[in-house]
Protein backbone atom coordinates (compact mmCIF):
# COMPACT_ATOMS: atom_id res chain seq x y z
CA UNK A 1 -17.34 -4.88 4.92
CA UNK A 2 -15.01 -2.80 2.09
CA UNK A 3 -15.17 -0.30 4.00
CA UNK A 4 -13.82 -2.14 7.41
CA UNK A 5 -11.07 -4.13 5.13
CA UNK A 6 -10.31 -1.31 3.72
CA UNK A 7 -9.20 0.81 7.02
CA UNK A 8 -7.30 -2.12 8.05
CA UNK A 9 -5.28 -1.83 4.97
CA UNK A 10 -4.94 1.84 5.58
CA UNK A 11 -4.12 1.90 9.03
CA UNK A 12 -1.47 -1.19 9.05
CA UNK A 13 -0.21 0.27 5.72
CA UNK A 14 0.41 3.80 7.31
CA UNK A 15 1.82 2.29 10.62
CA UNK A 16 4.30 -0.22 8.67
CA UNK A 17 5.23 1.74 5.90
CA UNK A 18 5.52 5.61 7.45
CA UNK A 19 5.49 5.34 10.86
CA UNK A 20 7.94 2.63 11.79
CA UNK A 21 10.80 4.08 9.12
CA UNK A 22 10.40 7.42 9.89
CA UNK A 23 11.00 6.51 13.95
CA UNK A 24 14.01 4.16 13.43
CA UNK A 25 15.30 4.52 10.30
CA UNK A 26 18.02 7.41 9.41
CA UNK A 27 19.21 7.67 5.32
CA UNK A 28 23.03 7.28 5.18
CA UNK A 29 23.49 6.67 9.26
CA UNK A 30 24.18 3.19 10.07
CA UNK A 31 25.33 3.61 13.33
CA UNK A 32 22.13 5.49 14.03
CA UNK A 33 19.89 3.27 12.12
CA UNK A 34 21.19 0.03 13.87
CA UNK A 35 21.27 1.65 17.56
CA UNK A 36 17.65 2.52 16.44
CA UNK A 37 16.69 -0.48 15.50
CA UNK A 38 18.49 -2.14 18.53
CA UNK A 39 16.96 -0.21 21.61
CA UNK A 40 13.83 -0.06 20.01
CA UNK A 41 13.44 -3.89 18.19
CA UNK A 42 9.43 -4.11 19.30
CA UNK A 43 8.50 -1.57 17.68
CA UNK A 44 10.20 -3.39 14.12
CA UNK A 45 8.57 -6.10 14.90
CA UNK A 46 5.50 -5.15 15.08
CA UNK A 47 5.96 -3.18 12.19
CA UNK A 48 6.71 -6.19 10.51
CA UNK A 49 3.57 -7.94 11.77
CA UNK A 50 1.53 -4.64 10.75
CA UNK A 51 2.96 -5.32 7.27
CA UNK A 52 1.96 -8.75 7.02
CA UNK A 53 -1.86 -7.95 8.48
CA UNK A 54 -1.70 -5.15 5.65
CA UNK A 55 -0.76 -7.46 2.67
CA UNK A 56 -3.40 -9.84 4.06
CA UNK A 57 -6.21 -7.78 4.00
CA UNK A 58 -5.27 -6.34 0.64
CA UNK A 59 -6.25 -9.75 -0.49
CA UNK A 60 -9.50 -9.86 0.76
CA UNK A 61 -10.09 -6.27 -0.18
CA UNK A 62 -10.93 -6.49 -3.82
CA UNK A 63 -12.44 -9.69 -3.90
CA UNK A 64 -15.04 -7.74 -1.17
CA UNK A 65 -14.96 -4.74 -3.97
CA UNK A 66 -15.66 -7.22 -6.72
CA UNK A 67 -19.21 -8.04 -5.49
CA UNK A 68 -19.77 -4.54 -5.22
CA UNK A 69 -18.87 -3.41 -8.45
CA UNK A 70 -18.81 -6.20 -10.46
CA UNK A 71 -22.89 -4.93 -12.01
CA UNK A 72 -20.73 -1.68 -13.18
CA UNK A 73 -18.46 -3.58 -15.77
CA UNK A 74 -17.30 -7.12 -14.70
CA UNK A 75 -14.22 -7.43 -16.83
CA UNK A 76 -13.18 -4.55 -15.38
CA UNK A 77 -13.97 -5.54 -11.55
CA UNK A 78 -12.04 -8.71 -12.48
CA UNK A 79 -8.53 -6.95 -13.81
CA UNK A 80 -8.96 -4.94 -10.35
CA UNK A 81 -8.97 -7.88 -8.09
CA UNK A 82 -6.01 -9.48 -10.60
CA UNK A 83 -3.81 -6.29 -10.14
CA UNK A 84 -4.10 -6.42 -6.72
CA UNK A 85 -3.50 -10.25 -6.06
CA UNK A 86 -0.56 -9.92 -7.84
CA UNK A 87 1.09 -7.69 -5.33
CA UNK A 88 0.54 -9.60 -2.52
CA UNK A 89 2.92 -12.25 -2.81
CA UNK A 90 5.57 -9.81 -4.05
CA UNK A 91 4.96 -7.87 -0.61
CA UNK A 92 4.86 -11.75 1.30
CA UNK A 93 8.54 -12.30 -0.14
CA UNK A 94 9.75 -8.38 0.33
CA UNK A 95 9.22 -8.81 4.48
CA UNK A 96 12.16 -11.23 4.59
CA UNK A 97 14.78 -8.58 3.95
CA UNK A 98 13.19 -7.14 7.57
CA UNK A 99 13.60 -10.63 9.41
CA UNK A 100 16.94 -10.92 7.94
CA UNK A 101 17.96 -7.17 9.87
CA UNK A 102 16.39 -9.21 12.47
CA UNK A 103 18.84 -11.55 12.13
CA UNK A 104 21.58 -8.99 12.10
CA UNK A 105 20.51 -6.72 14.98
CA UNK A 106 20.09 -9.72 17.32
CA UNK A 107 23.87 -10.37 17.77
CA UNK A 108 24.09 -14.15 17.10
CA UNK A 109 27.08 -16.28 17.45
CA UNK A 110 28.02 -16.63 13.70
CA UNK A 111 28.46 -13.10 13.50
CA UNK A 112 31.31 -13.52 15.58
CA UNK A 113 33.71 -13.06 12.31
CA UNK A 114 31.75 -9.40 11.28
CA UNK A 115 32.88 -6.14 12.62
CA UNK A 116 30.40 -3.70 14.11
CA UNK A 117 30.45 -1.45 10.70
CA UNK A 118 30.10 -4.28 8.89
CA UNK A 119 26.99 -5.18 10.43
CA UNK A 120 25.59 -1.94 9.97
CA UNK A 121 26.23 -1.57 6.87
CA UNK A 122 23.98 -4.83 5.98
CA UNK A 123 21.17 -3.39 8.14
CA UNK A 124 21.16 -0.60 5.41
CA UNK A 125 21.74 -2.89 2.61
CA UNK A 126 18.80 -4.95 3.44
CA UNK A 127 16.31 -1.99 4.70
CA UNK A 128 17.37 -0.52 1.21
CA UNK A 129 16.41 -3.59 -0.87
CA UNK A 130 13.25 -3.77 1.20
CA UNK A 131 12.69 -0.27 -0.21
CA UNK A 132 13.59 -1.36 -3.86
CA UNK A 133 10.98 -4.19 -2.80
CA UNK A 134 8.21 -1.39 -2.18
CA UNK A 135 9.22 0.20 -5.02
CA UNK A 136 8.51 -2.58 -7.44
CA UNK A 137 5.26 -3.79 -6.03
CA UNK A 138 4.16 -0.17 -6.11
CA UNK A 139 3.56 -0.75 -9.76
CA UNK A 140 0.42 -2.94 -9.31
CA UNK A 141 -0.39 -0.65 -6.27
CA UNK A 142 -1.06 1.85 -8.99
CA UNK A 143 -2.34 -0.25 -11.63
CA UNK A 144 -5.60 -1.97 -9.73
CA UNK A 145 -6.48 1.67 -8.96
CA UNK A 146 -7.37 2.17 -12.90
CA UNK A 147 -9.99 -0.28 -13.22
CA UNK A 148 -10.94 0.65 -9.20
CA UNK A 149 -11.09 4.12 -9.96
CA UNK A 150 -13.28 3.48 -13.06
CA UNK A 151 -15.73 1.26 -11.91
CA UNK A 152 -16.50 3.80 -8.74
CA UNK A 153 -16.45 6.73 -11.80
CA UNK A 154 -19.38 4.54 -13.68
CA UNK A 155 -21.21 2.71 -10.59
CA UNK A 156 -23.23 5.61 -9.27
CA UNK A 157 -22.77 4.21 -6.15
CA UNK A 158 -19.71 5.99 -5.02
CA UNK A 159 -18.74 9.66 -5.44
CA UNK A 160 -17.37 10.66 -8.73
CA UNK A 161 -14.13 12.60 -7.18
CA UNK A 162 -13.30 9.74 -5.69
CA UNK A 163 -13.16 7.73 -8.82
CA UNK A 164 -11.25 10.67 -10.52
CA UNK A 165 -8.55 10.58 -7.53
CA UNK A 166 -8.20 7.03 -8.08
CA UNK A 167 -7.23 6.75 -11.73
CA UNK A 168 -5.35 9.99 -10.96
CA UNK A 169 -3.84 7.77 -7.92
CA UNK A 170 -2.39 5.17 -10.68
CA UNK A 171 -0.30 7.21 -12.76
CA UNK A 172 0.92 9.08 -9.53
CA UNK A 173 2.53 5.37 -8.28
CA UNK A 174 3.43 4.95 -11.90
CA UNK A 175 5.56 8.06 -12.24
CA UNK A 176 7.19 7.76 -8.89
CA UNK A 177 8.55 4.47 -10.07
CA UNK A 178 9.82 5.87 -13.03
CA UNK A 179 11.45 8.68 -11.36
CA UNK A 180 12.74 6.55 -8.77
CA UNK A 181 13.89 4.00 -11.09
CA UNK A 182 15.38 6.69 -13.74
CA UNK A 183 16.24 9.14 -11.59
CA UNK A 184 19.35 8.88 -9.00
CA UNK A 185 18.28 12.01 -6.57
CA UNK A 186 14.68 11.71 -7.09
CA UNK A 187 13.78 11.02 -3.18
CA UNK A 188 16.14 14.40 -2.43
CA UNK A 189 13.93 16.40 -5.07
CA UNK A 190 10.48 16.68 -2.61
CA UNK A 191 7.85 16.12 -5.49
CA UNK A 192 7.09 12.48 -4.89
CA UNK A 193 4.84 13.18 -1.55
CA UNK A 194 3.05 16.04 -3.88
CA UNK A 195 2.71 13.85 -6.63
CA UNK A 196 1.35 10.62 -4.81
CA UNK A 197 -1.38 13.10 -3.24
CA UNK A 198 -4.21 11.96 -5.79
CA UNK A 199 -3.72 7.98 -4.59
CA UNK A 200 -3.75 8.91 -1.30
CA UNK A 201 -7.18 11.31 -1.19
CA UNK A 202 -8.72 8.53 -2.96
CA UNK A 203 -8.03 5.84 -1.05
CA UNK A 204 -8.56 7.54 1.96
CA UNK A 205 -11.61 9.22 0.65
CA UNK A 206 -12.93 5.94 -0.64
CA UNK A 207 -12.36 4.10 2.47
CA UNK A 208 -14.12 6.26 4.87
CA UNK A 209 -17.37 6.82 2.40
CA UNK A 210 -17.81 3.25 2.70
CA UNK A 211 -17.17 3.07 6.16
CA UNK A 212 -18.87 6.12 7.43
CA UNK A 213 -21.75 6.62 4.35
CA UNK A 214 -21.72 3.04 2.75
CA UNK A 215 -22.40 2.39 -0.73
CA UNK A 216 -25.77 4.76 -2.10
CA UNK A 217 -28.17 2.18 -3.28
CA UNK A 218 -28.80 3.08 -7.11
CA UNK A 219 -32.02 2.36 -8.53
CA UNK A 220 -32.77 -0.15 -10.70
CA UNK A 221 -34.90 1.05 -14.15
CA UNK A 222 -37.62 -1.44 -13.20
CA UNK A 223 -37.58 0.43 -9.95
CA UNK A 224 -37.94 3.66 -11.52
CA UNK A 225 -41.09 2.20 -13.44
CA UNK A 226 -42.21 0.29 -10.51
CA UNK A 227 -42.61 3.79 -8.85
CA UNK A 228 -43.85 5.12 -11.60
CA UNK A 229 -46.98 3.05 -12.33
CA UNK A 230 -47.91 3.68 -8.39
């Protein structure tokens, strides 16, 4: 069940936040960006939707991962499913800068009064607060994968590389924020992909070991005893 939440979350995540952008959206080209946006509006949209699916399942996710690891260290499995929680309704409230560009590309009457370039340029003002959006919530998209991370380090259950990549995975969000935050021509420099590596094997990884080898049952010391004495 993690395992199946947790390539929903991947896949949506991937489509919504990668894909879609990468196809429509061009840095410093409003013209562009709008006549994207305009000839190909289904494809936003369901980039929108695939957003909204993602932040969904994300809830679910590590409540699912709580009953998992929650024998590991349950104070720890509960500041996991906290840190994620919080981000979802940040990530709920960040879509509406999309249906406003929506709103924009779809030509309505009271825009009558805006030029063309004036339109385009709030396209790019509201994809780029949808970005500062992403960039805030990416905070707690770091910090649930500390306790995460840990609990699959200690639980025996779960590869230990994967738990390593995890934790690794939080401070990589964490210093892309910083750097993004502190640092004007920080997207121009290349190093955040590079650096955001760690949170992305591990979540990967940790996705398709539950999905493909499940969870490794870990004996129990009466077990151990129990086969001992036969």
């Amino acid at each position: 069940m993690a395992g199946l939440l947790y390539l929903v979350v991947v896949l949506t995540g991937i489509f919504s936040l990668m894909y879609v952008p990468f196809k429509l959206i061009v840095t410093e080209n409003p013209s562009q960006t709008f006549h994207n946006l305009v000839s190909s509006e289904t494809l936003f949209r369901f980039g929108i939707v695939s957003g909204l699916i993602c932040y969904s399942f994300f809830l679910f996710l590590p409540v699912v991962l709580y009953k998992l690891l929650k024998p590991v260290n349950e104070n720890y499995a509960k500041l996991m499913v906290l840190l994620a929680a919080v981000s979802v309704p940040i990530s709920f409230i960040n879509i509406q800068n999309k249906f406003a560009v929506l709103s924009l590309i779809k030509a309505s009457d009271y825009l009558d009064g805006f030029s063309t370039e004036q339109i385009q340029s709030q396209v790019l003002f509201y994809l780029d607060q949808y970005d500062n959006g992403i960039l805030i919530v990416s905070i707690f998209w770091g910090l649930w994968l500390l306790p995460f991370g840990y609990l699959v380090f200690k639980s025996g259950i779960l590869p230990k590389i994967l738990g390593v990549l995890l934790m690794l995975g939080c401070f990589s969000y964490l210093i892309n924020f910083f750097g993004h935050s502190l640092i004007p021509d920080y997207s121009k420099m290349g190093i955040s992909s590079y650096i955001s590596l760690p949170a992305s094997l591990g979540e990967i990884g940790t996705c398709l070991w539950l999905l493909i080898m499940g969870a490794r049952d870990k004996k129990q010391p009466e077990d151990l005893k129990g086969s001992i004495e036969l």
